[in-house]
Structures are given as C-alpha cells and as structure tokens.
Protein backbone atom coordinates (compact mmCIF):
# COMPACT_ATOMS: atom_id res chain seq x y z
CA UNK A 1 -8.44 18.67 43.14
CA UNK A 2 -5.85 20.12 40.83
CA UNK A 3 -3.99 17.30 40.94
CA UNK A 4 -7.10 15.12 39.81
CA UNK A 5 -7.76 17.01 37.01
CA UNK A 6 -3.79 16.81 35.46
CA UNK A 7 -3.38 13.48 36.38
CA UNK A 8 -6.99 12.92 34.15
CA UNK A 9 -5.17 15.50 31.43
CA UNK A 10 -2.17 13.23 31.72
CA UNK A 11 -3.66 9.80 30.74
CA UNK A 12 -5.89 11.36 28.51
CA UNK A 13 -3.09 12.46 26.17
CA UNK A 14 -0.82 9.60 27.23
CA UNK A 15 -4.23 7.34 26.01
CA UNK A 16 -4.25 9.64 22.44
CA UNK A 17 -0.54 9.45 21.58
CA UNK A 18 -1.26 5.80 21.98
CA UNK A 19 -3.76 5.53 19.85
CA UNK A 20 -2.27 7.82 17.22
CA UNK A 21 0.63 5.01 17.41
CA UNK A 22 -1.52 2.36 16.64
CA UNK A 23 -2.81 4.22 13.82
CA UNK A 24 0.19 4.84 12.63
CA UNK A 25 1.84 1.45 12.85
CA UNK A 26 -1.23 0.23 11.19
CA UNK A 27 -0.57 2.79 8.40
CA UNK A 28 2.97 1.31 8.17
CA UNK A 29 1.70 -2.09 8.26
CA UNK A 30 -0.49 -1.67 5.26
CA UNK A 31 1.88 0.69 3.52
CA UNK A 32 4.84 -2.70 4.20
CA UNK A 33 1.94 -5.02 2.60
CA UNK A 34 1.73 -2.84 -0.32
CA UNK A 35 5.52 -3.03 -0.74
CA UNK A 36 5.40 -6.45 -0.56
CA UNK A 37 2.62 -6.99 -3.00
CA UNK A 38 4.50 -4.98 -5.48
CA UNK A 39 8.24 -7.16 -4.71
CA UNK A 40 7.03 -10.41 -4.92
CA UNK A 41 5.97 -12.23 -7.73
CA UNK A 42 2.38 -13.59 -7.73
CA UNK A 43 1.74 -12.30 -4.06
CA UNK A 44 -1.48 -13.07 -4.46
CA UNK A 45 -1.09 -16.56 -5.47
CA UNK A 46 0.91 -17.42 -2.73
CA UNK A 47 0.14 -18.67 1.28
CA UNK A 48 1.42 -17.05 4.06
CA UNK A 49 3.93 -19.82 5.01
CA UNK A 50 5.25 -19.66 1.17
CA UNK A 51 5.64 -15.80 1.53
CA UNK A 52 7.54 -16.20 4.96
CA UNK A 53 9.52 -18.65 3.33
CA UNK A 54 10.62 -17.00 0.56
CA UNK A 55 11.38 -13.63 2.45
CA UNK A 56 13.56 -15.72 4.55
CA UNK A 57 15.44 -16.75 1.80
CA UNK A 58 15.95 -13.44 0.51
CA UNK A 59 17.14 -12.56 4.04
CA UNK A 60 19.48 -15.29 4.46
CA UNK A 61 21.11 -15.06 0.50
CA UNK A 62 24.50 -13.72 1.24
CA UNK A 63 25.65 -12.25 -2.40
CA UNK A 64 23.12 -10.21 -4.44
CA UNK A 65 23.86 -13.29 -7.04
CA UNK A 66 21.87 -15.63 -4.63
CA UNK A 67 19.27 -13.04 -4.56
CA UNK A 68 18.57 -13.24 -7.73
CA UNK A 69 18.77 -17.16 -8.29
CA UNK A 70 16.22 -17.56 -5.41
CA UNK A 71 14.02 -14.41 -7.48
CA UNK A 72 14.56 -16.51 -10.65
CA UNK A 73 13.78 -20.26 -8.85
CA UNK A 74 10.21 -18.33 -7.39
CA UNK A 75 9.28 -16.98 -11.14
CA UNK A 76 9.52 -20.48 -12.33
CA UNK A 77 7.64 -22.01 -9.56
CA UNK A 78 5.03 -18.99 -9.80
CA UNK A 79 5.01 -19.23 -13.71
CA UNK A 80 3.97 -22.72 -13.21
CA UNK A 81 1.54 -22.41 -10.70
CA UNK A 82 -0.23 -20.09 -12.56
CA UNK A 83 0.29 -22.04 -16.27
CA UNK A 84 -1.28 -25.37 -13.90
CA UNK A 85 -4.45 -22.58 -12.84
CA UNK A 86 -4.71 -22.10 -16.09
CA UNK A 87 -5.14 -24.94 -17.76
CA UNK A 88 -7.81 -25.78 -14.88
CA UNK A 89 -10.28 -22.99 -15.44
CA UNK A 90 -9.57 -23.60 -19.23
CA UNK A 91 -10.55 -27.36 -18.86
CA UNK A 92 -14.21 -26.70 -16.69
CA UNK A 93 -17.03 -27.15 -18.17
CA UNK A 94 -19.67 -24.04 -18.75
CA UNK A 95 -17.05 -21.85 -18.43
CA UNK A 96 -17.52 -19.95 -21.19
CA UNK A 97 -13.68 -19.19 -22.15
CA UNK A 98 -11.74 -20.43 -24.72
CA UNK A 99 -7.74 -21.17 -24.50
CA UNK A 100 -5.67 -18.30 -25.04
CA UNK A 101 -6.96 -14.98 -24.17
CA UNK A 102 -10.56 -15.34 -24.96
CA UNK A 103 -11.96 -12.65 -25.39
CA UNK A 104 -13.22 -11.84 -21.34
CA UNK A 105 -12.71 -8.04 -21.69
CA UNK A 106 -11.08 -8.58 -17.81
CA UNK A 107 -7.58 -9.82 -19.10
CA UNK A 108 -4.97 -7.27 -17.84
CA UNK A 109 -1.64 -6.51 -20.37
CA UNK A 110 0.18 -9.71 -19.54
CA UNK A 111 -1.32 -10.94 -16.52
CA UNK A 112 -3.28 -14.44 -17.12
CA UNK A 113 -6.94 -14.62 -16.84
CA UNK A 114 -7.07 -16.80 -13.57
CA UNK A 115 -10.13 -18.42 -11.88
CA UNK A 116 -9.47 -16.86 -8.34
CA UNK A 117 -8.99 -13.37 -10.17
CA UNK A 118 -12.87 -14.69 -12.01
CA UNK A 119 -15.19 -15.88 -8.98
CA UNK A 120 -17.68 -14.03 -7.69
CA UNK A 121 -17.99 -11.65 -10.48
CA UNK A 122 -20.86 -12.49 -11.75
CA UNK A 123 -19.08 -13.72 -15.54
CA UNK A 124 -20.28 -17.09 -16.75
C-alpha cells in the first residue's frame, strides 16, 4: 500500500512540475513575442512567412553592416506598405478622414492612422 500511495505522490508532482513548465515556456513564449514586436518594424503589418523571412535574414547576415542594410531594405519596404495603406483608407468613400492627420483624436506621435489599426471601433 505504501508503495501505491508514493508512486501516486510521484506522478502527481512529476504531472505539476510539468505543468508549471508549460506555463512557463508559455510565459517565455509571449515574453519572445513581445521582444519581437518591439525589434521589428511594423510587426503588425507583417505575415508570418514575411516575419520568418526576415529573422532569417538577420540570422544569416554575417557583419553587423549586413544587419543593418537588411534593417534599412525592411523600413523601406514597411514605409511603403504603410504609405500604399494609407492612401487606401484616405481614398474610401464615407470615411470621414481627410489626408494628413485629420483630426481622428486616435493618431499616435508618429505612427500613421491605418485602416486595420481603425476597424471595428466603432469611428465612421
């Protein structure tokens, strides 16, 4: 019987450092997404594959001088991304902004007033 009962104690605390792991590692995991949020450019406006893409570049640059060419080369193709968004929402109809920095009380210090960042909150 005594034997039952540790072998029971056993897997139950085998079973709780395991799920203490997984919390953990899903701790890191979100704590790593935050960290990449905050390294790459327009995270947000970005897919998976592009973000895997671009990491790998940054992995494979040899000199920090490639680095930041490949940093520079994303900026530019971010910058326009987000210039091309903008001109978009700018150019529908019942919008309700005008070019520039209208007015929207949701534009951030330097951060463009996108549509994504706009739907579902209720602004016409």
């Amino acid at each position: 019987m005594k034997h039952s009962t540790l072998a029971k104690a056993t897997l139950l605390a085998v079973a709780l450092t395991g799920l203490g792991s997984a919390m953990a590692q899903d701790q890191l995991r979100s704590q790593d997404m935050v960290q990449l949020r905050e390294q790459i450019y327009s995270y947000d406006y970005m897919t998976q594959r592009e973000r895997d893409t671009y990491m790998e570049r940054m992995r494979m640059a040899q000199t920090d001088q490639e680095r930041e060419r490949i940093r520079l080369q994303h900026r530019e193709q971010m910058d326009l991304r987000l210039r091309a968004m903008q001109q978009n929402q700018n150019a529908m109809p019942g919008t309700g902004m005008q070019g520039g920095s209208g007015g929207m009380g949701g534009h951030q210090g330097g951060q463009p007033m996108l549509l994504p960042k706009l739907q579902g909150s209720g602004r016409n």
